[in-house]
N, C-alpha and C. Protein backbone atom coordinates (compact mmCIF):
# COMPACT_ATOMS: atom_id res chain seq x y z
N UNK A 1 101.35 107.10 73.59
CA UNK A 1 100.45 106.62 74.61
C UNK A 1 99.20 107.51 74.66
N UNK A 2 98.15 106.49 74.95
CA UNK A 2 96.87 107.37 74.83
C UNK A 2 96.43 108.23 76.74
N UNK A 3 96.04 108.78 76.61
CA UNK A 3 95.08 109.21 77.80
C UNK A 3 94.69 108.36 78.58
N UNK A 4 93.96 107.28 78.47
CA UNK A 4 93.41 105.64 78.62
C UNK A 4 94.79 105.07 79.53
N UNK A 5 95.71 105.07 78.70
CA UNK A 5 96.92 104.41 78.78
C UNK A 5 97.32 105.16 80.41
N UNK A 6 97.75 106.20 80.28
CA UNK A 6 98.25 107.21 81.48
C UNK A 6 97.22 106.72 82.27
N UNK A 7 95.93 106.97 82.36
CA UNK A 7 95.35 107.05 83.48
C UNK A 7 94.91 105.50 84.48
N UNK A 8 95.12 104.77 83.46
CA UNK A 8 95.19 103.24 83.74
C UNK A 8 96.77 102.89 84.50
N UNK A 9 97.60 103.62 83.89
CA UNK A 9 99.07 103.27 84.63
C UNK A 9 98.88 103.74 85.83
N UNK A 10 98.81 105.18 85.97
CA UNK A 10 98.63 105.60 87.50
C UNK A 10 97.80 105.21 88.18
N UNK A 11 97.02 104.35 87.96
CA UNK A 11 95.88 104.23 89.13
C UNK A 11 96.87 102.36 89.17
N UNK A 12 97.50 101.83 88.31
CA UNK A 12 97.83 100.46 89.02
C UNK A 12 98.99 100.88 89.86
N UNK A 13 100.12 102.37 89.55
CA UNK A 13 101.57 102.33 90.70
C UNK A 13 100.84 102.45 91.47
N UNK A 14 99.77 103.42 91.67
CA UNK A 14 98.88 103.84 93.27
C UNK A 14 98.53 102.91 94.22
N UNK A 15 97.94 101.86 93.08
CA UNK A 15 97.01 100.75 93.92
C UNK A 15 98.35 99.80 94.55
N UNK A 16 99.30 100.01 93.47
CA UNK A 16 100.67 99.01 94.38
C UNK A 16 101.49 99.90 95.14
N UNK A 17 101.60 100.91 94.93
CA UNK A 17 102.22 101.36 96.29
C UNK A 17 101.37 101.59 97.69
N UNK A 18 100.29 101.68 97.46
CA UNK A 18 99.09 101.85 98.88
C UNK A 18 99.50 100.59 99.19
N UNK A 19 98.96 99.53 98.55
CA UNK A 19 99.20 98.05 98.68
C UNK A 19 100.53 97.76 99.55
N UNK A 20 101.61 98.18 99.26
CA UNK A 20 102.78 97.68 99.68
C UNK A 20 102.86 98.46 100.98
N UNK A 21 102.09 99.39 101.12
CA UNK A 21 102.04 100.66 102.61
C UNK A 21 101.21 99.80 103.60
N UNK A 22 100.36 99.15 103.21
CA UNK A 22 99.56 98.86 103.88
C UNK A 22 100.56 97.23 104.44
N UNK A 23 100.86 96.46 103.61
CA UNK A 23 101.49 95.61 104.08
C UNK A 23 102.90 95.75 104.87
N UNK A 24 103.67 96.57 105.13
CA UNK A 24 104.14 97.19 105.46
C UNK A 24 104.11 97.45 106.95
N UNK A 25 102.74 98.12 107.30
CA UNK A 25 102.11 98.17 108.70
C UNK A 25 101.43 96.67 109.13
N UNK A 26 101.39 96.19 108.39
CA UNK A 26 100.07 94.72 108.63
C UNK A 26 101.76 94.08 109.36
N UNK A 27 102.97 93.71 108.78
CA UNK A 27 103.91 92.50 108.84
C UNK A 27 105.27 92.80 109.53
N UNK A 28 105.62 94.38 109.68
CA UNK A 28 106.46 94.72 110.08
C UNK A 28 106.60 95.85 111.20
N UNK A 29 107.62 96.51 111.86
CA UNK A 29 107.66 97.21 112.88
C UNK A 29 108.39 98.66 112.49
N UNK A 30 109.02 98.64 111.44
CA UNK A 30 109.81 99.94 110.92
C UNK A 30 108.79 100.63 111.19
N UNK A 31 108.01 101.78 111.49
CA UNK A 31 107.94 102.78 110.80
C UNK A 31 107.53 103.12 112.61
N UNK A 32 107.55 104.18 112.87
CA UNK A 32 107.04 104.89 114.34
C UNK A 32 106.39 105.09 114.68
N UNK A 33 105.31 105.91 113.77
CA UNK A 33 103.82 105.95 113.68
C UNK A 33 102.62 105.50 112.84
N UNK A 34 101.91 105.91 112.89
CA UNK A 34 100.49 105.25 111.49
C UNK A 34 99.76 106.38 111.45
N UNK A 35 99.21 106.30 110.00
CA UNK A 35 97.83 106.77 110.11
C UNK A 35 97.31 106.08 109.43
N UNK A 36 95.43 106.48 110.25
CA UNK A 36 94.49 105.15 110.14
C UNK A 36 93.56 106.13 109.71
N UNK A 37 93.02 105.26 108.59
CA UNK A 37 92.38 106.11 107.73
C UNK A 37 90.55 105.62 107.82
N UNK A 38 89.66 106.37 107.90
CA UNK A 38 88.55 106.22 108.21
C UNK A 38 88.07 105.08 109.48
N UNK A 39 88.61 105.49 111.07
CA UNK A 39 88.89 104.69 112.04
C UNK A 39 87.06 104.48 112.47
N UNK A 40 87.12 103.24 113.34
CA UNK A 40 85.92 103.02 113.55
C UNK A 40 85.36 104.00 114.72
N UNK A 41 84.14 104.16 114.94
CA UNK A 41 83.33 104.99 115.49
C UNK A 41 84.20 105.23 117.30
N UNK A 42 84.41 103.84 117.81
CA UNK A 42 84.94 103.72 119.28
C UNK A 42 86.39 103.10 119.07
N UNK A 43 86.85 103.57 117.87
CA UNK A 43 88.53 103.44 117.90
C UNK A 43 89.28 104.03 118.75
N UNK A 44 88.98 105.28 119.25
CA UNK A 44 90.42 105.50 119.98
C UNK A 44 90.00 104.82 121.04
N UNK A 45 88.64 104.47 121.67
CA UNK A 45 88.74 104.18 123.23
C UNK A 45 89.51 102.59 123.44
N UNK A 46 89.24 102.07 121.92
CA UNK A 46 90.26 100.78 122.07
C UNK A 46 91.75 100.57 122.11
N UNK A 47 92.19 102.12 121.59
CA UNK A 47 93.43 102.07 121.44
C UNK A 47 95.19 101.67 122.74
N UNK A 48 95.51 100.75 122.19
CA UNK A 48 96.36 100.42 123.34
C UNK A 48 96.85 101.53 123.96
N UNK A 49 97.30 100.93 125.43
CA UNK A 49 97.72 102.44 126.39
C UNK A 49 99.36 102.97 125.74
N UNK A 50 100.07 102.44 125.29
CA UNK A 50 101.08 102.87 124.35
C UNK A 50 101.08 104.07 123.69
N UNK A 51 99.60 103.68 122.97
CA UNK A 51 99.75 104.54 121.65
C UNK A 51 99.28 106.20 121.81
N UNK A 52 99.99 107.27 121.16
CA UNK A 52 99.81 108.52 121.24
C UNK A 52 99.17 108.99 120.16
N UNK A 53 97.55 109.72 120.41
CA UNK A 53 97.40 110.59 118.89
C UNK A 53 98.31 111.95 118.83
N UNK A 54 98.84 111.85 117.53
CA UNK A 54 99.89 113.08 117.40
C UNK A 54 98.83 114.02 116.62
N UNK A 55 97.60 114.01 115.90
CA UNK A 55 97.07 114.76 115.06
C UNK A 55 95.59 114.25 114.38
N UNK A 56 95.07 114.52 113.89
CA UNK A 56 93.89 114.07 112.97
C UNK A 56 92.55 115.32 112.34
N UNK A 57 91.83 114.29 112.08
CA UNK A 57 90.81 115.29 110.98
C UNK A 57 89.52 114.55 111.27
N UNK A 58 88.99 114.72 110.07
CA UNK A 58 87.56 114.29 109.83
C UNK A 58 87.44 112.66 109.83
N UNK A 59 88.49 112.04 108.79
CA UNK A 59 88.44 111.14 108.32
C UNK A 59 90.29 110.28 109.08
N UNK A 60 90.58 110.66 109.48
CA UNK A 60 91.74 110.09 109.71
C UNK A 60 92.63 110.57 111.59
N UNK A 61 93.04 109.65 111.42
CA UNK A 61 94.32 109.99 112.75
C UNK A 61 95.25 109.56 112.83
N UNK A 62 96.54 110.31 113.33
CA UNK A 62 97.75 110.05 113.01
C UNK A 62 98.69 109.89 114.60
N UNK A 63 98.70 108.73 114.59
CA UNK A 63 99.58 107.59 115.70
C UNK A 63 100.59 107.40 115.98
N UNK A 64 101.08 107.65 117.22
CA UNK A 64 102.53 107.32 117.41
C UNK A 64 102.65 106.36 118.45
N UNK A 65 103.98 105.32 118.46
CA UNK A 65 103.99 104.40 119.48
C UNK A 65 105.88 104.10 119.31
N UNK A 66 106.14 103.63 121.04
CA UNK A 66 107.61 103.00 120.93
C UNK A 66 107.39 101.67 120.83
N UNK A 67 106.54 101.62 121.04
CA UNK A 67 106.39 99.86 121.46
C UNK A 67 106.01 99.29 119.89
N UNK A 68 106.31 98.07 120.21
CA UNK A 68 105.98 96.94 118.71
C UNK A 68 104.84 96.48 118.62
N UNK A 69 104.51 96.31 116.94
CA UNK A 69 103.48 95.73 117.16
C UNK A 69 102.32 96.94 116.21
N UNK A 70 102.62 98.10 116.35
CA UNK A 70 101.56 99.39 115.99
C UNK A 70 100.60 98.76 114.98
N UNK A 71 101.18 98.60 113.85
CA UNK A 71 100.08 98.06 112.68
C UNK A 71 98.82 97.35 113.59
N UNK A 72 99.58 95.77 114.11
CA UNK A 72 98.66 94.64 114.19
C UNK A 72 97.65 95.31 115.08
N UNK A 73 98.33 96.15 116.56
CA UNK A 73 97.30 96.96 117.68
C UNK A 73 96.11 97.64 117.13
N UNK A 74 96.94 98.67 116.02
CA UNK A 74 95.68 99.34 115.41
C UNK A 74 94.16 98.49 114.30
N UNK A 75 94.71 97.79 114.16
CA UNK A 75 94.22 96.90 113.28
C UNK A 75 93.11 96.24 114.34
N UNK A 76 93.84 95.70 115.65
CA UNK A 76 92.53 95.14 116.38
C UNK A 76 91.69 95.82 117.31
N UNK A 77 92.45 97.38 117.20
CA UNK A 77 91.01 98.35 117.72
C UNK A 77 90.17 98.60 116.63
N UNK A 78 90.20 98.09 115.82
CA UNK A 78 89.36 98.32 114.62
C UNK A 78 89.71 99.06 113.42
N UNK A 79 90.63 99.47 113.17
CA UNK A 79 91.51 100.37 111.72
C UNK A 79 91.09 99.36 110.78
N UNK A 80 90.47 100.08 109.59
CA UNK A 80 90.40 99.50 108.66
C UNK A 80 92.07 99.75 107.33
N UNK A 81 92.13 101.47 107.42
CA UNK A 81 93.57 101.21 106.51
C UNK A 81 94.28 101.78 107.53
N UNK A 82 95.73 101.41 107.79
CA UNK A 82 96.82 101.39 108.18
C UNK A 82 97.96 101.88 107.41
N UNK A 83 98.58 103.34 107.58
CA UNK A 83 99.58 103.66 106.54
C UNK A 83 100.81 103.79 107.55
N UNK A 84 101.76 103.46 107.30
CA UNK A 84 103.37 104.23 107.89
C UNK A 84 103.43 105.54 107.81
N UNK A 85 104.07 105.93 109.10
CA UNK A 85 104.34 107.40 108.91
C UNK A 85 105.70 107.60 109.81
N UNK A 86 106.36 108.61 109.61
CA UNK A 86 107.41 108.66 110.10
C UNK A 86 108.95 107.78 109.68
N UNK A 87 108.97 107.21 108.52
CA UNK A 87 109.86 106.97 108.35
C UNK A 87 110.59 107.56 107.09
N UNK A 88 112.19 107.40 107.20
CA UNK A 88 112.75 108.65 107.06
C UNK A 88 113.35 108.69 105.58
N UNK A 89 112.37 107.23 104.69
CA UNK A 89 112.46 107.32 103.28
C UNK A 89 113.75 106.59 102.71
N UNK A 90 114.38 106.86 101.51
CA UNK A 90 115.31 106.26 101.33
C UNK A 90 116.50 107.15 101.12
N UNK A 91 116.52 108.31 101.20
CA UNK A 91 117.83 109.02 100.96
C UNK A 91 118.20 108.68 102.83
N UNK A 92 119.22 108.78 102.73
CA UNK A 92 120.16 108.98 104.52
C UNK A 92 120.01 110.55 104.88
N UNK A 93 119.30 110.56 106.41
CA UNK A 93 119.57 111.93 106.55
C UNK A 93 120.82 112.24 107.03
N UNK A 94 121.61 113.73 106.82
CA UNK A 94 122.57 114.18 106.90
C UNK A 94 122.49 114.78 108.21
């Protein structure tokens, strides 16, 4: 395999696993929190009364909620990407 080859593979698992993260938050309720990645200017003031910022940066903030729904909420205060956070993967914890 060439160089070409590698760097073309990793950028399509990336683009399908972001892909599948993102759908993920868009369709379902698993995961506890989000982070929303480059949020709009007056995002948090839209943010439902639910939701808790647990953390953030420059470019991102990281969301927690009990209630259902997190993806679609964040999505209509304006989130452009939507990732899962907090869930506890696929091994079982001990």
């Amino acid at each position: 395999m060439t160089i070409r080859t590698w760097i073309l593979s990793f950028a399509i698992v990336l683009t399908g696993w972001v892909g599948l993260q993102l759908l993920v938050m868009r369709f379902t309720d698993v995961a506890p929190g989000a982070v929303v990645l480059f949020p709009a200017e007056n995002f948090i003031a839209r943010l439902p009364t639910n939701v808790a910022i647990v953390g953030g940066g420059a470019n991102w903030i990281a969301l927690r909620s009990d209630g259902q729904n997190l993806g679609k909420d964040l999505y209509a205060a304006g989130a452009w990407v939507v990732l899962p956070a907090g869930l506890p993967g696929c091994l079982p914890l001990s």
